[in-house]
C-alpha atoms as a PDB file:
ATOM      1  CA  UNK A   1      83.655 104.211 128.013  1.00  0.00           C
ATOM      2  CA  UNK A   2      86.272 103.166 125.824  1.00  0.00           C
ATOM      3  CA  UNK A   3      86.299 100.537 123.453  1.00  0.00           C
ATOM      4  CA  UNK A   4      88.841  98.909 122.244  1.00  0.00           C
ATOM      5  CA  UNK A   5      87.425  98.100 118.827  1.00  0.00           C
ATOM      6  CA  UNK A   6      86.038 101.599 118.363  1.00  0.00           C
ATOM      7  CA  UNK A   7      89.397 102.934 118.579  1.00  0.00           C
ATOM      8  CA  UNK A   8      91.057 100.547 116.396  1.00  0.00           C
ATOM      9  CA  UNK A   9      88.928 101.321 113.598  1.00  0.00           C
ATOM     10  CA  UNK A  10      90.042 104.975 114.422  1.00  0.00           C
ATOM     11  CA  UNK A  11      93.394 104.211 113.984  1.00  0.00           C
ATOM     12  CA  UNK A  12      93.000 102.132 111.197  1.00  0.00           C
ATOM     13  CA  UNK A  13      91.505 104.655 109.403  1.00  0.00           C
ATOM     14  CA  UNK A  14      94.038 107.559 110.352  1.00  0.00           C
ATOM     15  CA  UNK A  15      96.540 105.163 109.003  1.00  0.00           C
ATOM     16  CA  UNK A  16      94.855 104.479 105.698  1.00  0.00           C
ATOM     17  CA  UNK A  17      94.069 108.671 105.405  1.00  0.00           C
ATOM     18  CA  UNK A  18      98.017 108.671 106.232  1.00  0.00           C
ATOM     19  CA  UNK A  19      99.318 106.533 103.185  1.00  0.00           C
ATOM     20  CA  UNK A  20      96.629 108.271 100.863  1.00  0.00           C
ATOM     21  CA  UNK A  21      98.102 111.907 101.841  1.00  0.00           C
ATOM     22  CA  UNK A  22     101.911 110.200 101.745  1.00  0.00           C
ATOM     23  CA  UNK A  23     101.177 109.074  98.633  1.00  0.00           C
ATOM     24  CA  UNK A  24      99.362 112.108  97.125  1.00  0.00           C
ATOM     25  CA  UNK A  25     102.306 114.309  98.206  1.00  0.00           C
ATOM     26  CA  UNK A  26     104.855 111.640  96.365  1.00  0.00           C
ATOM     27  CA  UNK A  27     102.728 111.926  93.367  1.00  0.00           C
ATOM     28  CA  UNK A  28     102.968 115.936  93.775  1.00  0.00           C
ATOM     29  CA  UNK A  29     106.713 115.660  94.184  1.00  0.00           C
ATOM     30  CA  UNK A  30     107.586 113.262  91.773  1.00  0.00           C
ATOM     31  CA  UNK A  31     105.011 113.593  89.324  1.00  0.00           C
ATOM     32  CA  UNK A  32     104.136 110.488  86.844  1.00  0.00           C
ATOM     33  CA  UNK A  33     105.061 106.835  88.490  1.00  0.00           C
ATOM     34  CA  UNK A  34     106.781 104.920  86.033  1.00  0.00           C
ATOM     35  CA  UNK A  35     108.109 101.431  85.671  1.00  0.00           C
ATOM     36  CA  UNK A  36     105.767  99.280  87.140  1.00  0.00           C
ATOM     37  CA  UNK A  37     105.078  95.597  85.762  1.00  0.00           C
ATOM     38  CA  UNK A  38     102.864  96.015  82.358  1.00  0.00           C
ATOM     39  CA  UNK A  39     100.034  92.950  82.171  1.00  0.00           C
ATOM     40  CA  UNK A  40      98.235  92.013  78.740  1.00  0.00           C
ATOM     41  CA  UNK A  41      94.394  91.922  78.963  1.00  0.00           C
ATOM     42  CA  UNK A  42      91.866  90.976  76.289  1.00  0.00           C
ATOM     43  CA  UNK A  43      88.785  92.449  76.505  1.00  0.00           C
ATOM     44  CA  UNK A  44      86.543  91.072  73.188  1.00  0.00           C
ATOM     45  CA  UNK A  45      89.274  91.513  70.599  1.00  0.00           C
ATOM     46  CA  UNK A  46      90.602  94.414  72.048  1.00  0.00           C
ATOM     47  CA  UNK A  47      94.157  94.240  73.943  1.00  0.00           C
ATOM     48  CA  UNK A  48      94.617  96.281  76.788  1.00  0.00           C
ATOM     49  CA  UNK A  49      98.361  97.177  78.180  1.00  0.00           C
ATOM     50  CA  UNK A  50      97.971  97.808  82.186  1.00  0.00           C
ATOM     51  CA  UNK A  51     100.280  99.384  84.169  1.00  0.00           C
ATOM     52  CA  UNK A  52      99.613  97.246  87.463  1.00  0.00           C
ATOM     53  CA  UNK A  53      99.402  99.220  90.694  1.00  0.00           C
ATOM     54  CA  UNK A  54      99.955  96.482  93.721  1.00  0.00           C
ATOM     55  CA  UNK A  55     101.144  98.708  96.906  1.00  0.00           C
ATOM     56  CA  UNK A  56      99.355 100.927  98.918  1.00  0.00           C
ATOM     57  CA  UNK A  57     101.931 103.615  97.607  1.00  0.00           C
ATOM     58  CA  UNK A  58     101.049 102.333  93.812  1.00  0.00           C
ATOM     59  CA  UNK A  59      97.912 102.704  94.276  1.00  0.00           C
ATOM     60  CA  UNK A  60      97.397 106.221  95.905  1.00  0.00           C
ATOM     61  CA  UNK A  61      99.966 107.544  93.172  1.00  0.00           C
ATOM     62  CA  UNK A  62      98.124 105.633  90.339  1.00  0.00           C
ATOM     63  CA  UNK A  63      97.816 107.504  87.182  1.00  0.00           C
ATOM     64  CA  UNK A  64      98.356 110.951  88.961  1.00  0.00           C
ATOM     65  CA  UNK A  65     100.045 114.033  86.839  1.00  0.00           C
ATOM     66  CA  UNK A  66     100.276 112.386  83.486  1.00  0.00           C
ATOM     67  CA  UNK A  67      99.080 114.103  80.724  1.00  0.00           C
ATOM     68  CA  UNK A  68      98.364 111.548  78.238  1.00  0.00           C
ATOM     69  CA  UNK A  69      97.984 107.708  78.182  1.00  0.00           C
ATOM     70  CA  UNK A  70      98.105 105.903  74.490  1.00  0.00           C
ATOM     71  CA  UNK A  71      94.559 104.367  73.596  1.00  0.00           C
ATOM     72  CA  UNK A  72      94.807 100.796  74.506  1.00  0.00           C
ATOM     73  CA  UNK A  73      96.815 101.152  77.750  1.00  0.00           C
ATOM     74  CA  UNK A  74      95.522 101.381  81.184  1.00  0.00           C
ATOM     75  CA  UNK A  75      95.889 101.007  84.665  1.00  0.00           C
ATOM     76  CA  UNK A  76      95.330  97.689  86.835  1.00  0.00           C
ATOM     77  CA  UNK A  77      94.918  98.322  90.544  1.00  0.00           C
ATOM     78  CA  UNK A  78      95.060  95.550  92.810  1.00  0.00           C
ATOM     79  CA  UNK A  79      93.722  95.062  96.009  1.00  0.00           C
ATOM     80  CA  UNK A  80      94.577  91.759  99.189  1.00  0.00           C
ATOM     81  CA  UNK A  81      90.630  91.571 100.057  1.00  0.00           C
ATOM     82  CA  UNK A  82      87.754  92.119  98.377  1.00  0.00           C
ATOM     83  CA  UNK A  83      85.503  95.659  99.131  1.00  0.00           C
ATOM     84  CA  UNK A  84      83.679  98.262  97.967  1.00  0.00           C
ATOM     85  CA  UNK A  85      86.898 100.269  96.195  1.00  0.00           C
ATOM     86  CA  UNK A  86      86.692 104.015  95.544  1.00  0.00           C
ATOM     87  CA  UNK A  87      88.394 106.025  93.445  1.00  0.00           C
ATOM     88  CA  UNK A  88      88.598 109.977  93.023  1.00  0.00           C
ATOM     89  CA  UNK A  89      90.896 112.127  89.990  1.00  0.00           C
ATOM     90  CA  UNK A  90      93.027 114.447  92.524  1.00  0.00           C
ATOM     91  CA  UNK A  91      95.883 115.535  90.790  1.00  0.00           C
ATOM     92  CA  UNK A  92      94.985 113.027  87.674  1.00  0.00           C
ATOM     93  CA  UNK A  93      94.971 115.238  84.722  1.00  0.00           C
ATOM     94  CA  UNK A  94      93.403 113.351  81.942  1.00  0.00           C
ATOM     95  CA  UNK A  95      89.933 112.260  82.001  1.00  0.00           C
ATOM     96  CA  UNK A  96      89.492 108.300  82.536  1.00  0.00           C
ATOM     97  CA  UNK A  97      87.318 105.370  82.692  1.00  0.00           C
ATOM     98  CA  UNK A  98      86.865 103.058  85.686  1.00  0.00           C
ATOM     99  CA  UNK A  99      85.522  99.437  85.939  1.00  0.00           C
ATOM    100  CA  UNK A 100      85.103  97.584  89.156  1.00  0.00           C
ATOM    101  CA  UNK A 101      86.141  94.094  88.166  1.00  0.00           C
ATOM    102  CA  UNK A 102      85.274  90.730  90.211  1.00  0.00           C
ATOM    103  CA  UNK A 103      87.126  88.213  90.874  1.00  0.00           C
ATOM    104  CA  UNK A 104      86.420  86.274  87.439  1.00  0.00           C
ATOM    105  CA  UNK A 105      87.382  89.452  84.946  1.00  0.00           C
ATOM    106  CA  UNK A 106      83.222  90.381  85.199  1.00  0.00           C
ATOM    107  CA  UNK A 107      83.045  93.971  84.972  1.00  0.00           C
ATOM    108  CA  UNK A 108      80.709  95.078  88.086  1.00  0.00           C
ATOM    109  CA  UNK A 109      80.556  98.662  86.903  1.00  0.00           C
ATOM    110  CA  UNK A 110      81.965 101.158  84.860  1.00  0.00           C
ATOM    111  CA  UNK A 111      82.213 104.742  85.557  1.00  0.00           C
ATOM    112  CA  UNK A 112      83.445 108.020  83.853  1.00  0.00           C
ATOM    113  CA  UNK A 113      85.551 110.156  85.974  1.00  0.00           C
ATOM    114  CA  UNK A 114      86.533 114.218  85.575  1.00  0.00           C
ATOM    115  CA  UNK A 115      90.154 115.625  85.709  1.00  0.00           C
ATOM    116  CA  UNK A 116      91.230 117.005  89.061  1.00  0.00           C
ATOM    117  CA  UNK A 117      87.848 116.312  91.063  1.00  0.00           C
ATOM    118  CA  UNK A 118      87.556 115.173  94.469  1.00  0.00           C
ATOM    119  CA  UNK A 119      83.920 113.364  93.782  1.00  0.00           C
ATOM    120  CA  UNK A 120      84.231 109.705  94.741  1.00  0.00           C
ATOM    121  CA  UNK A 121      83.328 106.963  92.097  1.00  0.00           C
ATOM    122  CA  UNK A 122      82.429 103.336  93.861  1.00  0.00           C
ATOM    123  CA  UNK A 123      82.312 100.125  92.759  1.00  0.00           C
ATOM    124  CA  UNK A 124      78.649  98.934  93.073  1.00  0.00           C
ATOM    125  CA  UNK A 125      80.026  95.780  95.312  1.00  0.00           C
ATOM    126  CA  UNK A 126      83.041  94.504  96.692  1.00  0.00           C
ATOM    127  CA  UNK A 127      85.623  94.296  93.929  1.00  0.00           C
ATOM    128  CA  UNK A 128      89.402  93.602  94.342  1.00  0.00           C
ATOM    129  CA  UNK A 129      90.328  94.826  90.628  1.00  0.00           C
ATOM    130  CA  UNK A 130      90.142  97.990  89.334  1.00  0.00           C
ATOM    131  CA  UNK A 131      90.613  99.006  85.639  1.00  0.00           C
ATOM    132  CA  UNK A 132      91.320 102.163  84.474  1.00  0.00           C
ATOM    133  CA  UNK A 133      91.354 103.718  80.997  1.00  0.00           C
ATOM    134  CA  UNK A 134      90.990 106.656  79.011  1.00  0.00           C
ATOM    135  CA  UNK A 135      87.564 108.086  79.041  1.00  0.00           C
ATOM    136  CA  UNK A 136      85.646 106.831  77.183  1.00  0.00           C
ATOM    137  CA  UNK A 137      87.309 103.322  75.940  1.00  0.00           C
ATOM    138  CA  UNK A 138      84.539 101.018  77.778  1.00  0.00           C
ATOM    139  CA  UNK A 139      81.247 102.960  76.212  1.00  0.00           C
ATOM    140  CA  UNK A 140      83.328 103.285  72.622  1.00  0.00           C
ATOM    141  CA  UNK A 141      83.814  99.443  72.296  1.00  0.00           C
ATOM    142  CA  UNK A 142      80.195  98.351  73.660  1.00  0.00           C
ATOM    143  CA  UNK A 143      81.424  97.484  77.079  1.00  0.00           C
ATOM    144  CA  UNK A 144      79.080  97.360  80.223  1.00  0.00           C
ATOM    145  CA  UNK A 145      78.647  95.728  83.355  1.00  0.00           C
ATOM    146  CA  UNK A 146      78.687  92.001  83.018  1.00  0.00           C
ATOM    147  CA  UNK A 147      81.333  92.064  80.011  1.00  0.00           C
ATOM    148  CA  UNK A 148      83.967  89.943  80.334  1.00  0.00           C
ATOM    149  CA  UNK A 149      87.803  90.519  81.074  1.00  0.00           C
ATOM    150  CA  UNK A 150      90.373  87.919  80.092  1.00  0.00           C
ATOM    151  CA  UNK A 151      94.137  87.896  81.038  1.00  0.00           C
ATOM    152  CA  UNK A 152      96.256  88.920  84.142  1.00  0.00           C
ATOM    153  CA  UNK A 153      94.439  87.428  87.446  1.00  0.00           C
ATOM    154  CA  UNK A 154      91.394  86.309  85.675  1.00  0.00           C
ATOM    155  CA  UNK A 155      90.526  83.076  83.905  1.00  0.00           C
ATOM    156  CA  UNK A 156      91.758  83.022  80.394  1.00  0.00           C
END
């Protein structure tokens, strides 16, 4: 029997798997993405630079193929809806940081992620900010989940 809904979802997702390869093979081809907007972010009285990632493109290219990032810069990824975001280090070459951020700069979750692995890292709920940084930079300065981010989309 065929249903309608079933097979949206099906396309949907063959879409989505689409733009991640597309953008994957950009990465590959182009190596680092550069010049995209730069947002200040205070976390404590610590100032974070992030790159911010807003496209589906952005994001599936994210901080793929660069070698080094300076200490207090980052990436912000942005999503439309909240959702349970997931994140993996294909073709990333430095090790990073990654904290699922709610709507009101609360960090939901922080997790350390591994050059050049496949494993997915989740957020622990539905999240539509992602923040990543060096490895490391959360634990260093004391950070953890409830901590919270000012600057960029969230309340100052």
């Amino acid at each position: 029997m065929f249903n309608i809904k079933t097979a949206a979802s099906r396309m949907a997702l063959a879409a989505a798997a689409l733009l991640l390869s597309t953008g994957a093979a950009l990465a590959q081809a182009q190596g680092p993405q550069t010049g995209l907007p730069v947002v200040e972010l205070g976390a404590g009285m610590h100032l974070i630079h992030a790159e911010v990632a807003r496209t589906e493109e952005q994001r599936a290219i994210g901080l793929m193929n660069r070698r080094e990032m300076p200490a207090n810069n980052g990436m912000l990824f942005v999503f439309e809806d909240a959702n349970v975001q997931c994140f993996w280090m294909r073709n990333t070459l430095i090790p990073l940081a990654v904290a699922f951020v709610a709507d009101d700069g609360a960090i939901v979750n922080i997790v350390e992620m591994k050059p050049l692995s496949d494993a997915s890292h989740c957020s622990a709920k539905p999240v539509r900010y992602v923040l990543e940084m060096n490895k490391g930079w959360f634990d260093q300065r004391g950070f953890k989940a409830g901590a919270k981010l000012r600057g960029g989309p969230w309340p100052k």
